[in-house]
N, C-alpha and C. Protein backbone atom coordinates (compact mmCIF):
# COMPACT_ATOMS: atom_id res chain seq x y z
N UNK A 1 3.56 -6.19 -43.00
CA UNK A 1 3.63 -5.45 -41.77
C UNK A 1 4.47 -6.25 -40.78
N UNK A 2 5.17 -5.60 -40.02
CA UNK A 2 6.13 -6.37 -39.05
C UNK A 2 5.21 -6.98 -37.75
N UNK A 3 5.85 -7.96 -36.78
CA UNK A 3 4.94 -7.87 -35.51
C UNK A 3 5.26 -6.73 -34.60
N UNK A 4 6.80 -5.63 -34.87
CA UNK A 4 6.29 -4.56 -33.83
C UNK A 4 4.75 -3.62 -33.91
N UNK A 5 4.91 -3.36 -35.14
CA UNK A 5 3.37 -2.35 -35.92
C UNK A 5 2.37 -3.49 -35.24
N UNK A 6 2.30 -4.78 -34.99
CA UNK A 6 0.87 -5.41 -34.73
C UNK A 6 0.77 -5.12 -32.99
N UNK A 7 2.03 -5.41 -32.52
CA UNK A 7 1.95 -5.91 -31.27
C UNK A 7 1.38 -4.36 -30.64
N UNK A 8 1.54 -3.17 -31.41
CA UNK A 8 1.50 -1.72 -30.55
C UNK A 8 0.07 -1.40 -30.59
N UNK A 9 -0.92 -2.39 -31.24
CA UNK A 9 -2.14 -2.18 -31.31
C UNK A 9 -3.07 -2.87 -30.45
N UNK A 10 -2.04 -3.36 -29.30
CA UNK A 10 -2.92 -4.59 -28.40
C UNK A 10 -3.55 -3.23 -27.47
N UNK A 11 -4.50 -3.60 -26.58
CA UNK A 11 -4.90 -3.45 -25.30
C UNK A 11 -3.76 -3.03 -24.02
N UNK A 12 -3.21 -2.27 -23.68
CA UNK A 12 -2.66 -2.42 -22.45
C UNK A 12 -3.46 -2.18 -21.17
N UNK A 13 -2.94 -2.65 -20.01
CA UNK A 13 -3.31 -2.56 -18.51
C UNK A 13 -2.68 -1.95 -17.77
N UNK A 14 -3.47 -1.12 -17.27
CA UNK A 14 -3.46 0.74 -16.84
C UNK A 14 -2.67 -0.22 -15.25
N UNK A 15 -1.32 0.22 -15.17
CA UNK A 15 -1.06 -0.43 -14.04
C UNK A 15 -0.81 0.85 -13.02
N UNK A 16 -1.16 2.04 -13.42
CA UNK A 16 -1.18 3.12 -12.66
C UNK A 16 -1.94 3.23 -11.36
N UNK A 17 -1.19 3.25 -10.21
CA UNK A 17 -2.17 2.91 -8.75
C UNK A 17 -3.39 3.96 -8.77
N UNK A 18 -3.98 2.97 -8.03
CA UNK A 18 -5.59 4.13 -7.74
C UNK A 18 -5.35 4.57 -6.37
N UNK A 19 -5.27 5.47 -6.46
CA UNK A 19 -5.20 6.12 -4.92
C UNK A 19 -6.02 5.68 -3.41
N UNK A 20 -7.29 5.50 -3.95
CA UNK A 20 -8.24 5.34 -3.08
C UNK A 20 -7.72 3.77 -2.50
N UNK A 21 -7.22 3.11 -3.17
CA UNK A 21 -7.25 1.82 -2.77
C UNK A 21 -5.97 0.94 -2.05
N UNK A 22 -5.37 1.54 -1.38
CA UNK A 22 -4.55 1.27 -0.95
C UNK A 22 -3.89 0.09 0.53
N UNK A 23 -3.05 0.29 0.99
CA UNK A 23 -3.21 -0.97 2.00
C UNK A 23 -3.70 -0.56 3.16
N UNK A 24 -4.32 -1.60 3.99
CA UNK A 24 -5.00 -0.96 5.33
C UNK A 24 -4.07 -1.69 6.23
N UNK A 25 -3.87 -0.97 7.22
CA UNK A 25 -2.85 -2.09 8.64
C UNK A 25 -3.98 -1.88 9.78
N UNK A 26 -3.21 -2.89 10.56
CA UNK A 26 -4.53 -2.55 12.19
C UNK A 26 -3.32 -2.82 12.77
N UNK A 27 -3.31 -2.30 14.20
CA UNK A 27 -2.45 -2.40 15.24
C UNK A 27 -3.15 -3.82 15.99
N UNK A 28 -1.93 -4.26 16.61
CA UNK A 28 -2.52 -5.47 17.66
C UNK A 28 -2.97 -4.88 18.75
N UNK A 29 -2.30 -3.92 18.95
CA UNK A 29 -2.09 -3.27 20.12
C UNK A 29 -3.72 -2.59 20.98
N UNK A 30 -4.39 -1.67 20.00
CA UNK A 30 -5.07 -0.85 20.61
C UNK A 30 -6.30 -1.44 19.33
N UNK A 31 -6.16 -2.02 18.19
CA UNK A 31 -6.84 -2.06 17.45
C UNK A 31 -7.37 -1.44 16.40
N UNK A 32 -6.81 -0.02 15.99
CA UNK A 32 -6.86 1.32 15.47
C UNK A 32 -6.53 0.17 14.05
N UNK A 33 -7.39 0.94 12.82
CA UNK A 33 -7.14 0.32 12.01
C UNK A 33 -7.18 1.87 10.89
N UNK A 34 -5.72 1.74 10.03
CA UNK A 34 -5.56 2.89 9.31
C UNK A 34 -4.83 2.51 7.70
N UNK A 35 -4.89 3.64 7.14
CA UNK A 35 -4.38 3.33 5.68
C UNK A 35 -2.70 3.62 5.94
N UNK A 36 -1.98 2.75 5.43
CA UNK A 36 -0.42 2.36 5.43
C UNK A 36 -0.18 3.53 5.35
N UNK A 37 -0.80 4.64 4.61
CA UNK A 37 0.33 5.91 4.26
C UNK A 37 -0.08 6.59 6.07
N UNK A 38 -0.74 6.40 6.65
CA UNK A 38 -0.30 7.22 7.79
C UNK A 38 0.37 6.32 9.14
N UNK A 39 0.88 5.33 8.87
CA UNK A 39 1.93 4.84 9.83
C UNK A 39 2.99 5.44 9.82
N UNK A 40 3.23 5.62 11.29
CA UNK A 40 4.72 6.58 11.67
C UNK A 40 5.68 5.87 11.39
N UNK A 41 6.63 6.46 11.33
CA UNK A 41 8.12 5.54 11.16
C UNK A 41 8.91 6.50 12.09
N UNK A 42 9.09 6.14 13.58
CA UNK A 42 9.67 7.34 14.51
C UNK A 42 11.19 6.83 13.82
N UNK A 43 11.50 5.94 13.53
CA UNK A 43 13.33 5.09 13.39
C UNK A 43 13.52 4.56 11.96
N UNK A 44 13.99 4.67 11.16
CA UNK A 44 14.15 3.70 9.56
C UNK A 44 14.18 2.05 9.99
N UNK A 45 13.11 1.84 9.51
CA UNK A 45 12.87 0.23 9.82
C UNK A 45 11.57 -0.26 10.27
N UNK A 46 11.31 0.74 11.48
CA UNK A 46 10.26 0.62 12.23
C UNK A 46 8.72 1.11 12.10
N UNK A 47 8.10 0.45 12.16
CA UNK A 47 6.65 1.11 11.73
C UNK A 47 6.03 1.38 13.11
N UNK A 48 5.29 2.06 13.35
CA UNK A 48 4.36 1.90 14.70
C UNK A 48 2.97 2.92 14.13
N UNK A 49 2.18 2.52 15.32
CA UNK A 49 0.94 3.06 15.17
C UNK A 49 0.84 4.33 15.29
N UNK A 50 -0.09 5.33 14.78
CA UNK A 50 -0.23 6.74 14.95
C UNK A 50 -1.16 6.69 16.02
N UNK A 51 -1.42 5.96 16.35
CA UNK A 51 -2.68 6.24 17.70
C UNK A 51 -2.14 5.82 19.21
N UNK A 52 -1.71 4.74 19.44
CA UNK A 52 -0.80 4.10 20.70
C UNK A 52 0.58 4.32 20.49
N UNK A 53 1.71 4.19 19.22
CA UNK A 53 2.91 4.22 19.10
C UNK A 53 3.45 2.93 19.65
N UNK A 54 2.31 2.17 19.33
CA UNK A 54 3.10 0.38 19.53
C UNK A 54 3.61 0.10 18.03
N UNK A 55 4.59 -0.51 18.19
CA UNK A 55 5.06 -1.20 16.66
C UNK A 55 4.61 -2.62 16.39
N UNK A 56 3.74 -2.95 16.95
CA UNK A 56 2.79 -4.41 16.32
C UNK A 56 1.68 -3.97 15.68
N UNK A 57 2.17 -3.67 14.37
CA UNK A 57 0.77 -3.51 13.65
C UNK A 57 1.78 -4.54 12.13
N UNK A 58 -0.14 -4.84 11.57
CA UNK A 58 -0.09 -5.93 10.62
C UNK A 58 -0.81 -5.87 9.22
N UNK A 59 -0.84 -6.12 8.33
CA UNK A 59 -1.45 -5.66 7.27
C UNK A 59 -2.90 -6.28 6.99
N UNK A 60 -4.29 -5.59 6.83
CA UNK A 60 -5.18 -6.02 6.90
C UNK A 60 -5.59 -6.50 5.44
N UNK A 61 -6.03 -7.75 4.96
CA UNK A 61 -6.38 -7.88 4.01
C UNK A 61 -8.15 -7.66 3.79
C-alpha cells in the first residue's frame, strides 16, 4: 500500500468556523461591547462603533 492510501485515513480538523463564536470588540469610547460582524465601516479602513460612531474600539479577548 502506498503512504497516499495511509495518510487519507488519518483524522482531520474540522477547521470550518463556528458561527457562534466569533470576535467581540468594545469601544473605548462609550464602552458598548459587540460582535466584530456589527462594526460599521462608514470609510474603507475605518472601523467605528455602532452605538457612539467613535473609531476607538479594540478587540476583546
Amino acid at each position: 500500500m502506498s503512504r497516499d492510501g495511509d495518510d487519507s485515513d488519518l483524522p482531520r480538523e474540522d477547521l470550518t468556523p463556528d458561527p457562534d463564536e466569533g470576535t467581540t470588540v468594545e469601544c473605548r469610547n462609550c464602552g458598548a461591547r459587540f460582535p466584530r460582524s456589527e462594526v460599521a465601516t462608514p470609510e474603507k479602513g475605518r472601523l467605528a462603533c455602532p452605538e457612539c460612531d467613535s473609531g476607538d474600539v479594540t478587540a476583546v479577548e
